[in-house]
Protein backbone atom coordinates (compact mmCIF):
# COMPACT_ATOMS: atom_id res chain seq x y z
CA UNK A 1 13.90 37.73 -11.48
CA UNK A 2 12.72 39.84 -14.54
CA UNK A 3 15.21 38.09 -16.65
CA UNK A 4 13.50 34.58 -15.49
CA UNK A 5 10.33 35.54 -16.25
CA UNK A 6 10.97 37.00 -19.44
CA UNK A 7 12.74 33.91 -20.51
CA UNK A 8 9.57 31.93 -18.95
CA UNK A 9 7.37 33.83 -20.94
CA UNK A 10 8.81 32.86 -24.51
CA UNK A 11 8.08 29.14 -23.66
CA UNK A 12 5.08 27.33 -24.99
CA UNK A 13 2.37 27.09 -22.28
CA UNK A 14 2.74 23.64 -21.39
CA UNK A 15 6.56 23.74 -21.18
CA UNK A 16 5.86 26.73 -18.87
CA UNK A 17 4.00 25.04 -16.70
CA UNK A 18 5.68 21.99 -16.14
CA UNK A 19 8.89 24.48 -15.09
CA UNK A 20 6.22 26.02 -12.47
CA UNK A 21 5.23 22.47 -11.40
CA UNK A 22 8.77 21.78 -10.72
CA UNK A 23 9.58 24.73 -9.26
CA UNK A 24 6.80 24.09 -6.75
CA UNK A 25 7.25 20.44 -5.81
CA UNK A 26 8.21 21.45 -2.40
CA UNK A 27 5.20 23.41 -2.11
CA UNK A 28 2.91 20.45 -3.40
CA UNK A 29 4.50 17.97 -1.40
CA UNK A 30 3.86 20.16 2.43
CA UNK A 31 0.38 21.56 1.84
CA UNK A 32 -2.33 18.99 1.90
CA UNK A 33 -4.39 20.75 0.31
CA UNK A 34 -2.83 19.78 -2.93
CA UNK A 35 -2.59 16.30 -2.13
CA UNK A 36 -5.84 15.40 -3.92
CA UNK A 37 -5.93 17.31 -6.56
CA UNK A 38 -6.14 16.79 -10.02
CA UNK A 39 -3.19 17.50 -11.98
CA UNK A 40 -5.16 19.84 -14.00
CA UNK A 41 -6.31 22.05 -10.95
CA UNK A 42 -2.52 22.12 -9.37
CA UNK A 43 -1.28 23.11 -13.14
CA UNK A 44 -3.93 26.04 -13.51
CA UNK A 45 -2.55 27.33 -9.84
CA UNK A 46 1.11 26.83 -10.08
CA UNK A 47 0.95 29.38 -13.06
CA UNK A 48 -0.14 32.08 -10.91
CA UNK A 49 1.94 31.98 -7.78
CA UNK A 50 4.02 34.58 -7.28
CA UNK A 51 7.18 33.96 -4.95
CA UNK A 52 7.42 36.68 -1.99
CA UNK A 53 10.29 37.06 0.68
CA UNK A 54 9.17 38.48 3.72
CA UNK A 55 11.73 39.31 6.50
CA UNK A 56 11.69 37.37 9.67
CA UNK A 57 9.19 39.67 12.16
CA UNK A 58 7.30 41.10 9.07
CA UNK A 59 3.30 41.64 9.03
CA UNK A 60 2.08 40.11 6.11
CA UNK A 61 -1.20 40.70 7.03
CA UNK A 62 -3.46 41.61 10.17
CA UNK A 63 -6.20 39.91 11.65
CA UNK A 64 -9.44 40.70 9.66
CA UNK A 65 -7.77 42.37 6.97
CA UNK A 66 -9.33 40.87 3.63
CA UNK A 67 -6.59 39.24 1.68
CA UNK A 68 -7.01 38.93 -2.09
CA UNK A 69 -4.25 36.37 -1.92
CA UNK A 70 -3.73 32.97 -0.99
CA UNK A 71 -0.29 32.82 1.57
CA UNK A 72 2.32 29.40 1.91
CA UNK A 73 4.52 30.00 4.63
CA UNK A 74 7.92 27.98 4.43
């Protein structure tokens, strides 16, 4: 994944983020929440997910734990 990102990171900003806006189009498509938003606001947030893997049975996070993160679950 390091090698990914490097390469990612040697792209010009807008060619970056239309390879996060791809990668993503799953993720668009199944949360409403991005279904009317402005392509600008989707761009500026696609940049800064981070893809996690958590096993099946994991805690994530707990009930009235503060999260400084914003979860999709697939």
């Amino acid at each position: 994944m390091a090698a990914q990102q490097d390469i990612l990171q040697e792209l010009p900003v807008s060619l970056r983020t239309e390879v996060a806006i791809h990668n993503c189009h799953d993720l668009l498509e199944m949360v409403p929440f991005f279904m009317d938003c402005e392509k600008g606001l989707i761009a500026s947030i696609v940049t800064l997910l981070k893809p996690t893997v958590f096993l099946n049975g994991e805690i994530i996070i707990r009930e009235g734990e503060t999260s400084k993160g914003m979860f999709f679950i697939r």
